[in-house]
Structure formats: C-alpha cells, structure tokens
Protein backbone atom coordinates (compact mmCIF):
# COMPACT_ATOMS: atom_id res chain seq x y z
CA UNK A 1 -47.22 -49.10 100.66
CA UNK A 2 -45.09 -51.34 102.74
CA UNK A 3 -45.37 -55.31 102.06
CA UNK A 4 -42.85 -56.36 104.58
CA UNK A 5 -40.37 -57.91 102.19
CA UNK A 6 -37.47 -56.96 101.07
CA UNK A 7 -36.72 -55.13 97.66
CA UNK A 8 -35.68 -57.93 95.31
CA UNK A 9 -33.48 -57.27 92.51
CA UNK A 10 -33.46 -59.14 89.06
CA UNK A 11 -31.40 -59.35 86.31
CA UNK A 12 -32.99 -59.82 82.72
CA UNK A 13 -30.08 -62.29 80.66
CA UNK A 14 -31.08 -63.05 77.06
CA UNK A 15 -32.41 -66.19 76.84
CA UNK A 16 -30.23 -68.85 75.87
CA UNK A 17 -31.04 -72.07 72.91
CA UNK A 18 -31.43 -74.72 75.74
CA UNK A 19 -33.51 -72.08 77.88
CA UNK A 20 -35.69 -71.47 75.11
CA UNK A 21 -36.35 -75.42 74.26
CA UNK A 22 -37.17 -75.66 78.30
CA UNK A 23 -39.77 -72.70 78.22
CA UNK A 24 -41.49 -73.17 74.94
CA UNK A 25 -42.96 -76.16 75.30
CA UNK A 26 -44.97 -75.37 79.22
CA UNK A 27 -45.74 -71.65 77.98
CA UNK A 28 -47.80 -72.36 75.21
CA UNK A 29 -49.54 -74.76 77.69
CA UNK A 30 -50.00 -72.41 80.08
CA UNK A 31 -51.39 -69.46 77.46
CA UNK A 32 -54.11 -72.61 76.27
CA UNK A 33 -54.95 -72.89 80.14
CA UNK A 34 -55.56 -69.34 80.65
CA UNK A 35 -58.24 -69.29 77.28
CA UNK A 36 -59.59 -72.43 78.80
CA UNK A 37 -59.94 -70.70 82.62
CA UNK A 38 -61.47 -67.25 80.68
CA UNK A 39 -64.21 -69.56 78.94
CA UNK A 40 -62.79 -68.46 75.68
CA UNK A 41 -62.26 -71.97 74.52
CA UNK A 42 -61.96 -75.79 75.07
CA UNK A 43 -59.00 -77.24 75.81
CA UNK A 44 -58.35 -78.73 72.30
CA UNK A 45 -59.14 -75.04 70.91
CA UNK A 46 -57.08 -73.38 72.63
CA UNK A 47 -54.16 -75.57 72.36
CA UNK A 48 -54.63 -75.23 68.65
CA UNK A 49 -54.95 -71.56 68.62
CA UNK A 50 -51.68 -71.34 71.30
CA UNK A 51 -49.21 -73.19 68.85
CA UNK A 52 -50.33 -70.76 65.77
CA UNK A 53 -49.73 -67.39 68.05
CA UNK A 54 -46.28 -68.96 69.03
CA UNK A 55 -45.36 -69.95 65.57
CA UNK A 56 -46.60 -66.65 64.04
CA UNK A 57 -44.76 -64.51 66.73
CA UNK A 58 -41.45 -66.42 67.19
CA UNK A 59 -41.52 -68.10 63.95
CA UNK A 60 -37.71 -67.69 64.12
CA UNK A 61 -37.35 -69.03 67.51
CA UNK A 62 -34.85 -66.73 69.39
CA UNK A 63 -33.54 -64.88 66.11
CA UNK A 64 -37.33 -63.99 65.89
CA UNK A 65 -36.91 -60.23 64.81
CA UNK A 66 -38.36 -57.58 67.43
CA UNK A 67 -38.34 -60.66 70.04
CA UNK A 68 -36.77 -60.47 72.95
CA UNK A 69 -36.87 -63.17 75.32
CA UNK A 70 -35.22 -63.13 78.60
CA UNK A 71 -34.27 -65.76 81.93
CA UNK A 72 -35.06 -63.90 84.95
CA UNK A 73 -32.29 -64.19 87.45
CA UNK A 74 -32.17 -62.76 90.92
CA UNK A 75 -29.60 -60.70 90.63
CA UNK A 76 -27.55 -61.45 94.26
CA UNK A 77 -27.91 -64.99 93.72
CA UNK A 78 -28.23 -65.71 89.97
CA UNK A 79 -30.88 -68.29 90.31
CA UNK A 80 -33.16 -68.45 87.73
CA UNK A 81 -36.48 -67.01 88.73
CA UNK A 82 -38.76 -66.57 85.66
CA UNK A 83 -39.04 -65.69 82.04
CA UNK A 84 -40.12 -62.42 80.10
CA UNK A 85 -40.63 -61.83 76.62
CA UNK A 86 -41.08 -58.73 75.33
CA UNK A 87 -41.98 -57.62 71.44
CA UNK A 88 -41.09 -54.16 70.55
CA UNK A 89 -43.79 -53.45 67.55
CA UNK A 90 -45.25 -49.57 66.19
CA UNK A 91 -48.59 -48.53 68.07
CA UNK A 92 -50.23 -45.08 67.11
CA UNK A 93 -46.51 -44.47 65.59
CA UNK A 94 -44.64 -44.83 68.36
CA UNK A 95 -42.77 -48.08 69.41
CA UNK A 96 -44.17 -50.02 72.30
CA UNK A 97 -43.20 -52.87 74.13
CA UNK A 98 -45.63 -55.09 74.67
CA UNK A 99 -44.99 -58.21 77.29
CA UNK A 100 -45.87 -61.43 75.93
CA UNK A 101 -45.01 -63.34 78.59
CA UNK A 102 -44.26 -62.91 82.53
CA UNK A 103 -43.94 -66.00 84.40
CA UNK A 104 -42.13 -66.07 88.01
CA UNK A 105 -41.40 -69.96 88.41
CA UNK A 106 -43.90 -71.13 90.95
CA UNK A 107 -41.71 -71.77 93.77
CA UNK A 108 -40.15 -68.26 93.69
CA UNK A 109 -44.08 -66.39 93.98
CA UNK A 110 -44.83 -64.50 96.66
CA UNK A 111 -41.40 -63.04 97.19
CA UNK A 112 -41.57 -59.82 94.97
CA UNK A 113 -39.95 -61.02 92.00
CA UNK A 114 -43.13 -60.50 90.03
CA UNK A 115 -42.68 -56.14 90.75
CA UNK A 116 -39.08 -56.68 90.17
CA UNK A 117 -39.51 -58.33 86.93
CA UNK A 118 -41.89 -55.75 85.48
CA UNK A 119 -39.61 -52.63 87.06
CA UNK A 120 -36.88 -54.45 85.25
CA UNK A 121 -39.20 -54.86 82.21
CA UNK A 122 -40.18 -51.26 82.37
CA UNK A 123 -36.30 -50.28 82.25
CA UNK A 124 -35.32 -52.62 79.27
CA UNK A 125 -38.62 -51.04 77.42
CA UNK A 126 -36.84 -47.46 77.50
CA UNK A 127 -33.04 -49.30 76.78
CA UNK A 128 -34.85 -50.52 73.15
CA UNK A 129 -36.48 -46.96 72.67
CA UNK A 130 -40.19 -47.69 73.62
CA UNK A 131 -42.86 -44.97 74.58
CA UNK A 132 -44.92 -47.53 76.42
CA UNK A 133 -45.21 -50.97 77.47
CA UNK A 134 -48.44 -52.91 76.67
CA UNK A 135 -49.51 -55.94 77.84
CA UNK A 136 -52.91 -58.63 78.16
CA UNK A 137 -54.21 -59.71 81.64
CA UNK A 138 -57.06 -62.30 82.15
CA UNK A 139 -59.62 -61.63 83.94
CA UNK A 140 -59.01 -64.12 86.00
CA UNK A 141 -55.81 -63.43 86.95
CA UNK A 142 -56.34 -61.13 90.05
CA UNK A 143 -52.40 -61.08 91.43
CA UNK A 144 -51.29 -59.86 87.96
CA UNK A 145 -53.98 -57.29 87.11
CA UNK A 146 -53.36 -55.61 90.68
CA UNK A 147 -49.32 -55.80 90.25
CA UNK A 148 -50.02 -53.86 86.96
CA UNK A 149 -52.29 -51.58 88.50
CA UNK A 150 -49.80 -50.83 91.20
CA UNK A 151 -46.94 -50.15 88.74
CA UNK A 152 -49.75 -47.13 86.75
CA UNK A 153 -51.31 -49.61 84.08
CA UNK A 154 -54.34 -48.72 83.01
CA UNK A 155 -57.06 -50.57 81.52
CA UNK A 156 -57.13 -49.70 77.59
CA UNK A 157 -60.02 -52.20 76.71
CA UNK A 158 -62.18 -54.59 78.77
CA UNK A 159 -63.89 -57.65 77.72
CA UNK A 160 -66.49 -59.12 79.62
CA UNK A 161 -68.94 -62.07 79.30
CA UNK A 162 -72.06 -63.49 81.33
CA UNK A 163 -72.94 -67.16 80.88
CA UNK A 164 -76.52 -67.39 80.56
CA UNK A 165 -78.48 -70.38 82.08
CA UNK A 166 -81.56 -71.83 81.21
CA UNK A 167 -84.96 -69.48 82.15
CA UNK A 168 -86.49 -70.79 85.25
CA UNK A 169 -82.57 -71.60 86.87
C-alpha cells in the first residue's frame, strides 16, 4: 500500500538522564489519560495506579534492569521525534520484548515516524535476542491498533465493556 509519503528513517539513541527527567513526568500522565478515555478509571485512580506501574517497572530509573528506553531521532536530521521503551522479560520461555511506551511527539504525527519507530523497534527486539515483541493498545486508540495491524500484530486478548443505562433509556 502506497501512503504518498516518503520512507522516514529513525534512529533509536539510549535515552539520556535529562531526557528521561523530561519524559517521565508527561508519560505517566498520558498512560492515566488513556485508563481515564477506556472508562477503566477516574482521573485520581488512574493517576494513582500510573505512578505505582512506573515505579514498579523503572524503579531504577534508566539503570532499571531489562529497561530500555530510547529518544527517537530522525535519522537525516537528528531531531528528536519520540520516545520508546521497550522491556525485554521471559513469555512461554522465550524472551519477548514488550513496548511500554511509543509516543511520536505531536507535532511530528502524521509523517510516518510512528511505522518507522516500530520497524526500528522490531529490529532492536532481534539485536537483544527476542522471539517476539508484545505490546497493549486501547481500544480507543484507532491510529495505533491499525499501525500494529499493518506491521502483522495480532490480537492475543480482547477486553471489552458495555455501559449499561437505566431500563426505559
């Protein structure tokens, strides 16, 4: 399938300290939005339950073992373009990497740095010796789910919920 833009290349470049400060902070913000938009909880829920997944996971910040966070950079330019963090963990005894995180900075969407990101995601999951890459999508999030879908993701488990009104409504 043609989209009509060009092929964009990106680099993944390990996260730096400062980097990491600058992310933290607006992902775990982001990750309580997305619970709030799925109706999983209220905003003060899933704020709460946002901090304790990042403090569990990267409980040693960047040194976090099996962690690997990454600034996406397009790789002619070397602006910074997004963020990926990846976690390379045993499933059915074999390692997988499972994505954590994929964010394409909001001004950069829509340009294919999104595929690029996950091609270059799919790469660095065979460089650390994975058999597959795993990762969550909400429901909500159409763009992402059909970018996955594209790349041969397939759904392992669905979720689904219908919000019941009041008989006679």
């Amino acid at each position: 399938m043609t989209t009509g833009k060009a092929e964009r290349g990106v680099t993944l470049d390990p996260m730096t300290e400062e980097e990491f400060v600058a992310w933290v902070v607006p992902s775990v913000r982001g990750y309580a939005q997305a619970h709030v938009e799925s109706g999983r909880f209220t905003r003060e829920e899933a704020l709460r339950a946002a901090k304790a997944e990042y403090m569990i996971q990267l409980s040693d910040g960047l040194r976090s073992e099996n962690h690997h966070l990454y600034t996406v950079r397009d790789a002619t330019t070397r602006e910074d373009v997004g963020v990926l963090w990846l976690n390379l963990r045993p499933k059915a005894g074999e390692p997988e990497a499972y994505v954590y995180d994929i964010v394409v900075r909001e001004d950069q969407r829509g340009k294919g740095y999104g595929r690029a990101t996950m091609l270059a995601c799919l790469q660095r999951a065979r460089e650390l010796g994975a058999a597959s890459v795993g990762l969550h999508v909400f429901g909500h999030n159409k763009i992402a789910w059909e970018l996955y879908s594209s790349l041969g993701f397939i759904e392992t488990n669905v979720m689904m919920s219908l919000p019941l009104l009041p008989e006679g409504n």
